[in-house]
N, C-alpha and C. Protein backbone atom coordinates (compact mmCIF):
# COMPACT_ATOMS: atom_id res chain seq x y z
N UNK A 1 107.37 -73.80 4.95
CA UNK A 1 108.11 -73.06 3.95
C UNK A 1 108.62 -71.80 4.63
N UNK A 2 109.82 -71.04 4.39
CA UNK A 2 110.15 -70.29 4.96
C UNK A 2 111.27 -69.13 4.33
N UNK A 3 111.06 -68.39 4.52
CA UNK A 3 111.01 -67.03 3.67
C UNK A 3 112.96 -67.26 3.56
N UNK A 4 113.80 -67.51 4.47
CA UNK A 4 114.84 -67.71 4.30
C UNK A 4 115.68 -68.33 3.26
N UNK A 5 116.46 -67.63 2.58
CA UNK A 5 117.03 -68.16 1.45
C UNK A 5 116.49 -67.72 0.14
N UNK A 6 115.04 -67.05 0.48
CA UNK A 6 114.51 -66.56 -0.96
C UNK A 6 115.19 -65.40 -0.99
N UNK A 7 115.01 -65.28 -2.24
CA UNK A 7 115.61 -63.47 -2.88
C UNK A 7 114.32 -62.69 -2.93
N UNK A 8 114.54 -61.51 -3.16
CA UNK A 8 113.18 -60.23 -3.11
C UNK A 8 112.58 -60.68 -4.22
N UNK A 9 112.83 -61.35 -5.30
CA UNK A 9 111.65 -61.22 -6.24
C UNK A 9 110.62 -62.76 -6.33
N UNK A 10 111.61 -63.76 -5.04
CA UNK A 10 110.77 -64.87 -4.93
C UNK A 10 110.02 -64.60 -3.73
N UNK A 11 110.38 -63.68 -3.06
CA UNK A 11 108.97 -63.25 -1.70
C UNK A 11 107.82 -62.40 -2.64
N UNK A 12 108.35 -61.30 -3.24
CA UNK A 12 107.17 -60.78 -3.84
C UNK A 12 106.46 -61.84 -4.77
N UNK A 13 107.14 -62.82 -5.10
CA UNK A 13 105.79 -63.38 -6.30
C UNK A 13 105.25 -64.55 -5.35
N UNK A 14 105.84 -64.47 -4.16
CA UNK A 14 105.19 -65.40 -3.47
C UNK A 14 104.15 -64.04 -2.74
N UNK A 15 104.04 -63.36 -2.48
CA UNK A 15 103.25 -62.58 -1.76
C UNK A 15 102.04 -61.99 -2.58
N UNK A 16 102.67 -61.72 -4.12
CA UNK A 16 101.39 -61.67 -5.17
C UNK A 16 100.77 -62.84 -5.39
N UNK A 17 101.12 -63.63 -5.16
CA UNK A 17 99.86 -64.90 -5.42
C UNK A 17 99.38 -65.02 -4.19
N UNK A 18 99.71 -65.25 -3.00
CA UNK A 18 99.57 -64.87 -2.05
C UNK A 18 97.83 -64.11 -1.56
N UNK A 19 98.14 -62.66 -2.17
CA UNK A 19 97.13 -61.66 -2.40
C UNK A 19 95.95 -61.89 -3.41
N UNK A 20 96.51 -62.82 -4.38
CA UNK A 20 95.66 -62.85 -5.39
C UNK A 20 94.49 -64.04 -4.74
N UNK A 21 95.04 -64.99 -4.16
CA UNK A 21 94.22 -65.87 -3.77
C UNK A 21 93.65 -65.49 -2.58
N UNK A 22 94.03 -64.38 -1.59
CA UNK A 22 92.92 -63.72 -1.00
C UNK A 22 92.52 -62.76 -1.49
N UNK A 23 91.87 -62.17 -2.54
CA UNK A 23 91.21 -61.60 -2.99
C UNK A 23 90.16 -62.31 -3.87
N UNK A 24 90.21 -63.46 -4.29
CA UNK A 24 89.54 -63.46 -5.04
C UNK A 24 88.53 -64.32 -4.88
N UNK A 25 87.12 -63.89 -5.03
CA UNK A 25 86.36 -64.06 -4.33
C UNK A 25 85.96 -65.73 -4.14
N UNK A 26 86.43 -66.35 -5.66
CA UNK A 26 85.88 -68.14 -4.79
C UNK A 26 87.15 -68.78 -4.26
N UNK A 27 88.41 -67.82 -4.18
CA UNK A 27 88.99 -68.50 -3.19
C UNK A 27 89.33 -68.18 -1.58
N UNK A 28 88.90 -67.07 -1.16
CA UNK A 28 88.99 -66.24 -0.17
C UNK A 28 88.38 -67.05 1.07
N UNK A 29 87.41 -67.64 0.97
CA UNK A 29 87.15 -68.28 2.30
C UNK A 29 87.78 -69.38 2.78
N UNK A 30 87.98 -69.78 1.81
CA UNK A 30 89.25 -71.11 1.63
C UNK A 30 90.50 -70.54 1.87
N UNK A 31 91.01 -69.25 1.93
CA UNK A 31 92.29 -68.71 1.91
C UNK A 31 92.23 -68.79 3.61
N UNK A 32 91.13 -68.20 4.10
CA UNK A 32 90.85 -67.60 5.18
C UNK A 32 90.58 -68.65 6.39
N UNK A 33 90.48 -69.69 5.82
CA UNK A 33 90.06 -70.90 6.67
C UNK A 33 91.26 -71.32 7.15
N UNK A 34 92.35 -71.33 5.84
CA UNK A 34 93.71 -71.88 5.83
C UNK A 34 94.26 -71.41 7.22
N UNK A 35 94.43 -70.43 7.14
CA UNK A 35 95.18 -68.97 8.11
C UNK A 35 94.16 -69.69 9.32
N UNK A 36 92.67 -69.68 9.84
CA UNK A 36 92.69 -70.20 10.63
C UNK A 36 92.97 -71.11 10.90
N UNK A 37 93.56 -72.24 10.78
CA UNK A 37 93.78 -72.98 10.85
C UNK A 37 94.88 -73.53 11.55
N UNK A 38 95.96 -72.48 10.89
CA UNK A 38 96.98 -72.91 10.87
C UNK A 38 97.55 -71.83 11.89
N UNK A 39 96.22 -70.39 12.34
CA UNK A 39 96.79 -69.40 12.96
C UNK A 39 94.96 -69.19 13.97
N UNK A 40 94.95 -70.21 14.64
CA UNK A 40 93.21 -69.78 15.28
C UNK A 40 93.02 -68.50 15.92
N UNK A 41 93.88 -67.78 16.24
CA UNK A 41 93.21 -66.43 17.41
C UNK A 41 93.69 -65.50 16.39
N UNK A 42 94.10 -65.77 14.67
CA UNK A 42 93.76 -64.65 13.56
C UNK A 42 92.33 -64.14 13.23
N UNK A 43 92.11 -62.68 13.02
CA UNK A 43 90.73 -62.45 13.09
C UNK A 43 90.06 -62.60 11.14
N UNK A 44 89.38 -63.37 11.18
CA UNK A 44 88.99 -63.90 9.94
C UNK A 44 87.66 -63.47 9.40
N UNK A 45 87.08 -62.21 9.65
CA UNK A 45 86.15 -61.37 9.90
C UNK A 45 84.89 -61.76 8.69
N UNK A 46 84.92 -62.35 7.53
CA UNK A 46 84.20 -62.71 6.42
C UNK A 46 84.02 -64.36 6.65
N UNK A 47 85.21 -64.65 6.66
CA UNK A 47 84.87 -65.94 7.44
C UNK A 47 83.55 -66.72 8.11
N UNK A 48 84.36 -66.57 9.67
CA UNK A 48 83.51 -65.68 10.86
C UNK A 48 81.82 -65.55 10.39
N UNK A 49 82.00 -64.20 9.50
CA UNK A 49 80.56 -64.04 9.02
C UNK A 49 79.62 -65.26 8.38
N UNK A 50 80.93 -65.89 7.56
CA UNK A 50 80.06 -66.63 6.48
C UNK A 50 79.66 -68.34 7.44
N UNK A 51 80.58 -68.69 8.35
CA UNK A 51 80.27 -70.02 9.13
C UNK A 51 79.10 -69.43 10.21
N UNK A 52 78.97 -67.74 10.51
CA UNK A 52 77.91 -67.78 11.52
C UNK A 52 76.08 -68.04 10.00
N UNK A 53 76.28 -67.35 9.10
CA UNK A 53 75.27 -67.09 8.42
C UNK A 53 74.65 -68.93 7.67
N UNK A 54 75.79 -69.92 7.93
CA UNK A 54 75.67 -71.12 7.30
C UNK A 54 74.87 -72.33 8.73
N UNK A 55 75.50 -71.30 9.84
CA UNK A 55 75.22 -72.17 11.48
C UNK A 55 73.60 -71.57 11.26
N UNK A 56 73.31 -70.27 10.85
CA UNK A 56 71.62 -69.53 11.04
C UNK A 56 70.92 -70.97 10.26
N UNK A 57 71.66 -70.47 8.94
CA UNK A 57 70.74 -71.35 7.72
C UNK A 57 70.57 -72.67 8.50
N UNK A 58 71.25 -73.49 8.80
CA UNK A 58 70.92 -75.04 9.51
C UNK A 58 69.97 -74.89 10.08
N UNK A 59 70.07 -73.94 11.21
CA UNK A 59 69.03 -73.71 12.46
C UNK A 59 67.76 -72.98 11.98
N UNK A 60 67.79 -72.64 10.74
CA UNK A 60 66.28 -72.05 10.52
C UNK A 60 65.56 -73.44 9.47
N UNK A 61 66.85 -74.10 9.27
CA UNK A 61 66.54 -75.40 8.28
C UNK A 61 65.18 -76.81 9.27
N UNK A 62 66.29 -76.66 10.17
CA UNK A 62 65.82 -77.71 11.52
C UNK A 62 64.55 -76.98 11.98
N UNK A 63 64.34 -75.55 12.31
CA UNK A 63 63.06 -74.99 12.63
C UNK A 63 62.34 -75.36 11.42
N UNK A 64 62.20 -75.29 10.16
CA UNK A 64 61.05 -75.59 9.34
C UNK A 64 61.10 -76.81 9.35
N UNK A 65 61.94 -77.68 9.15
CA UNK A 65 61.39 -79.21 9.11
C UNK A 65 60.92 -79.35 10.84
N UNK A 66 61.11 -79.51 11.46
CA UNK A 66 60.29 -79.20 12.63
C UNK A 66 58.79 -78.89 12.64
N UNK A 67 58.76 -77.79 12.07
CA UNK A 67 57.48 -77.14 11.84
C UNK A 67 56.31 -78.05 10.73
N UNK A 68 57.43 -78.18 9.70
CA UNK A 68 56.78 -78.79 8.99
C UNK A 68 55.82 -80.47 9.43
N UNK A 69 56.69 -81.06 10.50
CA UNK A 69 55.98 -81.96 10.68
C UNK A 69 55.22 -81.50 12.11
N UNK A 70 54.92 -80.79 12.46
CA UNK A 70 54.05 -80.35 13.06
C UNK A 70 52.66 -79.83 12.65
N UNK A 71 52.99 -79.52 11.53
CA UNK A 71 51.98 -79.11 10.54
C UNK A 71 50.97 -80.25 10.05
N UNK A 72 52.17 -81.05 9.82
CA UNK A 72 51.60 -82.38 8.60
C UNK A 72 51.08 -83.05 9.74
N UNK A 73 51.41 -83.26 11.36
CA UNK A 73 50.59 -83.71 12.69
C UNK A 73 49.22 -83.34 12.51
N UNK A 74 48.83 -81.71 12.85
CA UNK A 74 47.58 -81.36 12.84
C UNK A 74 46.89 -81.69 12.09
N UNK A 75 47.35 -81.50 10.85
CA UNK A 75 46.36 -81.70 9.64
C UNK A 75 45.87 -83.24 10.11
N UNK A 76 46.78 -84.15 10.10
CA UNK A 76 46.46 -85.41 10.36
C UNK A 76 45.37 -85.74 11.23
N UNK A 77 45.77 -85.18 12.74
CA UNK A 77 44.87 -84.55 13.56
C UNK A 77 43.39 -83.90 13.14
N UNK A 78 43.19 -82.95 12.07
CA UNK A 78 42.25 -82.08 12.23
C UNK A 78 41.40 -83.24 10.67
N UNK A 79 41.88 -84.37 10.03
CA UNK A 79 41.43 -84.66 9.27
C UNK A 79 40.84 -86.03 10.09
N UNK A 80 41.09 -86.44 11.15
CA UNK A 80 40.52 -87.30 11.95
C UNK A 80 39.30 -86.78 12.62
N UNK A 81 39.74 -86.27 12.94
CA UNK A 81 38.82 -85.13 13.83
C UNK A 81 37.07 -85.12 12.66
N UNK A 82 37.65 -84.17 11.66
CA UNK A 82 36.43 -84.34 10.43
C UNK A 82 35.69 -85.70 10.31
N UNK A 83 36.36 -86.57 9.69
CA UNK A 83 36.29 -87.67 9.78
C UNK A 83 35.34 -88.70 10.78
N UNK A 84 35.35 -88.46 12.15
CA UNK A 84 34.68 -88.45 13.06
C UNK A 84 33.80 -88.07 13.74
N UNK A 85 33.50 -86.52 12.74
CA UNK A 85 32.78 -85.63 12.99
C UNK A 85 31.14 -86.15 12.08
N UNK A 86 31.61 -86.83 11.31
CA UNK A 86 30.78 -87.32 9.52
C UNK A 86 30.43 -88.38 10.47
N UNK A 87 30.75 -89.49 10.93
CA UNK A 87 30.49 -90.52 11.75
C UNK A 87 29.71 -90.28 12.90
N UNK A 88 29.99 -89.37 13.59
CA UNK A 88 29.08 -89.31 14.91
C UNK A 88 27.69 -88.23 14.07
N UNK A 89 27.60 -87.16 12.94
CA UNK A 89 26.74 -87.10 12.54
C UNK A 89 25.54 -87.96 11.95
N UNK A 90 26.23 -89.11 11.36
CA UNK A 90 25.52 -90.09 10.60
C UNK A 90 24.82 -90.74 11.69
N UNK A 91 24.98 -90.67 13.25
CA UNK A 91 24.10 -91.43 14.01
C UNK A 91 24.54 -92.98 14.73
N UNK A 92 25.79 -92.72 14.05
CA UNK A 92 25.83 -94.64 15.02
C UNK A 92 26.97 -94.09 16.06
N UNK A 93 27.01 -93.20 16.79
CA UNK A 93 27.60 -93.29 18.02
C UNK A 93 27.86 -91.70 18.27
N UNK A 94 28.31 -91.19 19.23
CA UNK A 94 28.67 -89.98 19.85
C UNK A 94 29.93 -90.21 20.13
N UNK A 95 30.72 -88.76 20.48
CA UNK A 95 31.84 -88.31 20.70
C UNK A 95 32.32 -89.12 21.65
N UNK A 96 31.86 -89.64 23.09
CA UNK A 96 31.79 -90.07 24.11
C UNK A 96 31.95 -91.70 23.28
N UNK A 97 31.49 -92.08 22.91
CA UNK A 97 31.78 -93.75 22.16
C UNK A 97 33.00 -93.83 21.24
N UNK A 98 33.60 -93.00 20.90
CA UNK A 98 35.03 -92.91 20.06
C UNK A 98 36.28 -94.09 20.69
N UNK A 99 36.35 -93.49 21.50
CA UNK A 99 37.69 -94.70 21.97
C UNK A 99 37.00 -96.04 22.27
N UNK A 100 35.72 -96.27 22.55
CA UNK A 100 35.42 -97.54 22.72
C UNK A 100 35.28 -98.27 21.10
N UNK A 101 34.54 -97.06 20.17
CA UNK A 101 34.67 -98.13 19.03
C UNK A 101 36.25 -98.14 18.21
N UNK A 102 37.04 -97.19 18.84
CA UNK A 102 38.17 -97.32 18.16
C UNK A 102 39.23 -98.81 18.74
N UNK A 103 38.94 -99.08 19.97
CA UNK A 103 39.27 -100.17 20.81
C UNK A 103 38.41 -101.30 19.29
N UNK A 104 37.31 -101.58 19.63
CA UNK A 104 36.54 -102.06 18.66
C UNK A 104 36.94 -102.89 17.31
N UNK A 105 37.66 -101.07 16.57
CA UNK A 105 37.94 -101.60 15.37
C UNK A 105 39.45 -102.42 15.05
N UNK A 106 40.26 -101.51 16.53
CA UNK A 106 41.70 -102.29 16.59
C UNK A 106 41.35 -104.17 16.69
N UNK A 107 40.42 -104.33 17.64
CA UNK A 107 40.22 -105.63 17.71
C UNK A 107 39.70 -106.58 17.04
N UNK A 108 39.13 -105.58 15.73
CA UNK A 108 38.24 -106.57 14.87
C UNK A 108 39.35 -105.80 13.71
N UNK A 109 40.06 -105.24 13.02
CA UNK A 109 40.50 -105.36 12.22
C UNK A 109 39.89 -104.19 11.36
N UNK A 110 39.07 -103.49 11.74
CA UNK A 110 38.69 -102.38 10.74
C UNK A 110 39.42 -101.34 10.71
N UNK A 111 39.37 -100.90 9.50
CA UNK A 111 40.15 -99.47 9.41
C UNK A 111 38.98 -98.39 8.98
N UNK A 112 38.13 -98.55 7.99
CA UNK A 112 37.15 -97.34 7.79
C UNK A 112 36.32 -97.30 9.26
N UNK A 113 36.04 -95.78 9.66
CA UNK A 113 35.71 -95.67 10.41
C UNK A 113 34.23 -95.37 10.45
N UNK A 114 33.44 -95.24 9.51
CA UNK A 114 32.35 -94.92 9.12
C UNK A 114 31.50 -96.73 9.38
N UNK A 115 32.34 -97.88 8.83
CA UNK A 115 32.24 -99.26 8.77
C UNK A 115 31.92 -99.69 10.40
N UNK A 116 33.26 -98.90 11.08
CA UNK A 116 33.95 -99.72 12.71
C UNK A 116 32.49 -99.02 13.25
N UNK A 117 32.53 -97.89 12.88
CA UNK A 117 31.23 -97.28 14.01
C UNK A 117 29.62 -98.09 13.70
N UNK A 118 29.39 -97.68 12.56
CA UNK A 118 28.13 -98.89 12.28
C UNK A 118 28.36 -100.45 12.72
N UNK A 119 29.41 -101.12 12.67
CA UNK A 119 29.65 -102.40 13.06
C UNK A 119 29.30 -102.29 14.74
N UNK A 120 30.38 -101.70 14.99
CA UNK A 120 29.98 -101.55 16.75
C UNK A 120 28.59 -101.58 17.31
N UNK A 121 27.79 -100.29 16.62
CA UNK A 121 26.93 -100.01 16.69
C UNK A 121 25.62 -101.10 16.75
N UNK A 122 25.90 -101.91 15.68
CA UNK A 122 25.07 -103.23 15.52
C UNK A 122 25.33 -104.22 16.65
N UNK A 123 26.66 -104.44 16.71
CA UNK A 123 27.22 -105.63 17.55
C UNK A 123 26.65 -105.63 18.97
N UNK A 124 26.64 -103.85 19.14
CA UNK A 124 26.05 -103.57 21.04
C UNK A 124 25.08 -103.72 21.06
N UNK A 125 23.73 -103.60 19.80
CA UNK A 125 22.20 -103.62 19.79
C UNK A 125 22.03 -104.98 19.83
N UNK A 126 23.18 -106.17 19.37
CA UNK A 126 22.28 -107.58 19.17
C UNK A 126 22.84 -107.76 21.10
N UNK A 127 24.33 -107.04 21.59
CA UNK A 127 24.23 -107.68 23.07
C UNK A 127 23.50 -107.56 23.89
N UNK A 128 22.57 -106.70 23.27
CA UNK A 128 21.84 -105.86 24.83
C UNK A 128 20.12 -105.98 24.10
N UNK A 129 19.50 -106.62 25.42
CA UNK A 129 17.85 -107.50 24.94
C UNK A 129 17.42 -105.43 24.90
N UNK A 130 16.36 -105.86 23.84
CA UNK A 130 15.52 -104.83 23.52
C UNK A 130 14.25 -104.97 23.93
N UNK A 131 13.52 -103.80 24.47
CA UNK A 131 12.29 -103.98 24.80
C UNK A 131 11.38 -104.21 23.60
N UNK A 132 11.57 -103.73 22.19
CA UNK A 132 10.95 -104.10 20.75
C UNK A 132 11.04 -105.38 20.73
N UNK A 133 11.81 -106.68 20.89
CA UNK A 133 11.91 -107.90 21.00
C UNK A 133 11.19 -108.66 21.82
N UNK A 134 10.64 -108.11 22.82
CA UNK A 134 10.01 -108.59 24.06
C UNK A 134 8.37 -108.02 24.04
N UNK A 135 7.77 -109.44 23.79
CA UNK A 135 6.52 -109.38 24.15
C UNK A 135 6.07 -109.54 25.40
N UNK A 136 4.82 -108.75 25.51
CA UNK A 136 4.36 -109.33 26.86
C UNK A 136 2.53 -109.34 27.19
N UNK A 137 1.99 -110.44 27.04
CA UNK A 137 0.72 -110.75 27.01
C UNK A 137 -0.29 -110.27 28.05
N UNK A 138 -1.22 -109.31 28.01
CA UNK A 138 -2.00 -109.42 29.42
C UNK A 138 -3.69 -109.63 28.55
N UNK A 139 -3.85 -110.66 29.59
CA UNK A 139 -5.23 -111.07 28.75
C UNK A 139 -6.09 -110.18 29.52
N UNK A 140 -7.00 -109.98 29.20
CA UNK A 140 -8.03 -109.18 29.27
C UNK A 140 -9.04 -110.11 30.31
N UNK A 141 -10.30 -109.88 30.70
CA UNK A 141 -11.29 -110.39 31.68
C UNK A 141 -11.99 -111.51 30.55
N UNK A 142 -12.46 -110.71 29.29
CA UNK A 142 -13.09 -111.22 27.86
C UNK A 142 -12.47 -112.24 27.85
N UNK A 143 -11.32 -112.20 27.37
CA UNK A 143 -10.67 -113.78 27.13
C UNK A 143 -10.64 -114.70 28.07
N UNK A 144 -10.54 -114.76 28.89
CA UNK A 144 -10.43 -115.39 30.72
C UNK A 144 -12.04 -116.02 30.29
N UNK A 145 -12.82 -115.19 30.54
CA UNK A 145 -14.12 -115.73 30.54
C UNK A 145 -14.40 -116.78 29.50
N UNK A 146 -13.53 -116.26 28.33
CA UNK A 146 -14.12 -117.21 26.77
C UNK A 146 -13.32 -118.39 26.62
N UNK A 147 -11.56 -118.38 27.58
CA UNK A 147 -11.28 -119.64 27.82
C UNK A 147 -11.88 -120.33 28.73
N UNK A 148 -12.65 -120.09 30.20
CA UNK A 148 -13.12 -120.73 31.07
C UNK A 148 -14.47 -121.21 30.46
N UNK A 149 -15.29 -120.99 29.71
CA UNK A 149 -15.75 -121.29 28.79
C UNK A 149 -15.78 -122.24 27.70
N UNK A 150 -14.93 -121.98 27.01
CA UNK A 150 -14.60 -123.17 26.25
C UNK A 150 -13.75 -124.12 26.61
N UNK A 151 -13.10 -124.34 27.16
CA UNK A 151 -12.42 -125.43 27.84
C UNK A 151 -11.00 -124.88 27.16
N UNK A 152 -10.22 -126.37 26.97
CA UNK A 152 -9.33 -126.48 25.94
C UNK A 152 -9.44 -125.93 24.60
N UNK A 153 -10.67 -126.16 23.67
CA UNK A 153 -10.62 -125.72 22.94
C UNK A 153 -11.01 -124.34 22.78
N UNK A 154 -11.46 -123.45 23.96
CA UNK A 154 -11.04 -122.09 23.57
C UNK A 154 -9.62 -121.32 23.54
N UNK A 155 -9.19 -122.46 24.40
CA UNK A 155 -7.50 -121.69 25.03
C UNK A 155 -7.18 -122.25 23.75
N UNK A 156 -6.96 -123.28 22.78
CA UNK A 156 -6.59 -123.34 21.33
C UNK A 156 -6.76 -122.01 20.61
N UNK A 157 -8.01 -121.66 20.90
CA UNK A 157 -8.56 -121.14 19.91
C UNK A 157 -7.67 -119.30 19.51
N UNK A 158 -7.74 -119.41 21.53
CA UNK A 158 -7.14 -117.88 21.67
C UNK A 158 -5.69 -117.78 21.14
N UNK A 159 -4.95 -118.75 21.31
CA UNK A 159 -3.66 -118.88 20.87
C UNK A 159 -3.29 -118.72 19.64
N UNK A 160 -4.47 -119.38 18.48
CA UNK A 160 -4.44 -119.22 17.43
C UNK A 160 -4.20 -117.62 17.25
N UNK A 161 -5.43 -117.18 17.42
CA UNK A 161 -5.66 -115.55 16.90
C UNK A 161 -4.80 -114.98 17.76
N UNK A 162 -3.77 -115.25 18.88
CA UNK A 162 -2.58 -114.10 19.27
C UNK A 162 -1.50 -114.87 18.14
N UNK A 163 -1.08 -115.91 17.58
CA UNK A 163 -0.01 -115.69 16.85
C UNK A 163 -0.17 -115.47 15.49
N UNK A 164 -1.93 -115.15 15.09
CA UNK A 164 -2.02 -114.73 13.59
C UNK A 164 -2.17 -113.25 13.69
N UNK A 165 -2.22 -112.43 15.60
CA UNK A 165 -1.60 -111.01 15.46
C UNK A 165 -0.66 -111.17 15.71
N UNK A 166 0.19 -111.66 15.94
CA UNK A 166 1.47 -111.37 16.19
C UNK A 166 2.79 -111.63 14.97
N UNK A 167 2.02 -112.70 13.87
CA UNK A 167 2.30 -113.07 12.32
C UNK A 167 2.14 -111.49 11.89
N UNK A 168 1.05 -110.82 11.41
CA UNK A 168 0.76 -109.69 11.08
C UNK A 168 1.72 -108.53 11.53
N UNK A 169 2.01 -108.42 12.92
CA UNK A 169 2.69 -107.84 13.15
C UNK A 169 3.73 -107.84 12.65
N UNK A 170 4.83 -108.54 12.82
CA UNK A 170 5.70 -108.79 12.02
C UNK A 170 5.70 -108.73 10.68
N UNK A 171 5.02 -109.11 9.57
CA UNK A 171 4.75 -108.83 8.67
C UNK A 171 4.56 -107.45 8.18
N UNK A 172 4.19 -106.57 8.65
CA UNK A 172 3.73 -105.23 8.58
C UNK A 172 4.85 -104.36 8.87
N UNK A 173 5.86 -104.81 9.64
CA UNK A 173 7.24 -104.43 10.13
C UNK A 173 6.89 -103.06 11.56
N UNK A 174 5.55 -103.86 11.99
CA UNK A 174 5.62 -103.38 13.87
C UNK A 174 6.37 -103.88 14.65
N UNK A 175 6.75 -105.02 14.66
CA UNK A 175 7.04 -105.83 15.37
C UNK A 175 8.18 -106.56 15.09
N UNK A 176 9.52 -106.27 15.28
CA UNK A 176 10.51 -107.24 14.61
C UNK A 176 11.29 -108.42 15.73
């Protein structure tokens, strides 16, 4: 559009609206954008202001969500942590056994960890022989003498009375 051919009172009412729409305040940045736009190395000073204060807001936007899941990490973190803390108190494993029963529970399918650690816990006591499981007989001189003695039927006899202590035992829950 171009000013040529207008008369003075179609520049001024083009220049009052003009003014009016940069002045007023919800159309001014939009006025101001125009002009850059259409004029980039015009100095657009509110502008300017308002695209640097909208570039902050993003970048302080991206720092809290950032943060925020950094946050919601630890916690995650520090609620495992607890969690594990209740477990290795309760006695079925130490700090040092964590990744093995966590290996453990990936492989068997557990998710409570209070469960994976007692499970583990059991599973390693039935792999590994216990000295509580294992008897071991030493006869005495007495008995020696009282089987050489009775023949066969003392060595019956002795056998009897070690597996009616060793019934007892068990029974009594010495001996499992």
């Amino acid at each position: 559009m171009s000013l040529e051919g207008m008369n003075q009172d179609q520049i001024e009412a083009l220049a009052a609206l003009t003014k009016s729409i940069a002045d007023n305040p919800k159309t001014r940045l939009q006025f101001q954008a125009l002009v850059k736009t259409a004029h980039p190395d015009a100095t657009t000073p509110e502008l300017d202001g308002a695209l640097a204060i909208r570039e902050l807001a993003q970048q302080r936007q991206k720092d809290k969500d950032e943060f925020d899941q950094y946050r919601a990490e630890q916690d995650a973190r520090n609620s495992e942590m607890r969690e594990w803390a209740e477990v290795v108190g309760a006695g079925d494993c130490t700090y040092n056994d964590i990744p093995e029963i966590q290996k453990f529970m990936t492989d068997n399918g557990i998710l409570n960890k209070a469960f994976g650690a007692k499970s583990w816990s059991q599973s390693r006591s039935l792999a590994e022989p216990s000295s509580a499981h294992t008897r071991t007989f030493e006869m005495p001189s007495t008995y020696i003498d009282k089987l050489k003695a009775g023949g066969l039927k003392g060595f019956n006899q002795w056998a009897k009375d070690e597996a009616y202590i060793a019934l007892n035992e068990i029974r009594s829950g010495k001996a499992s």
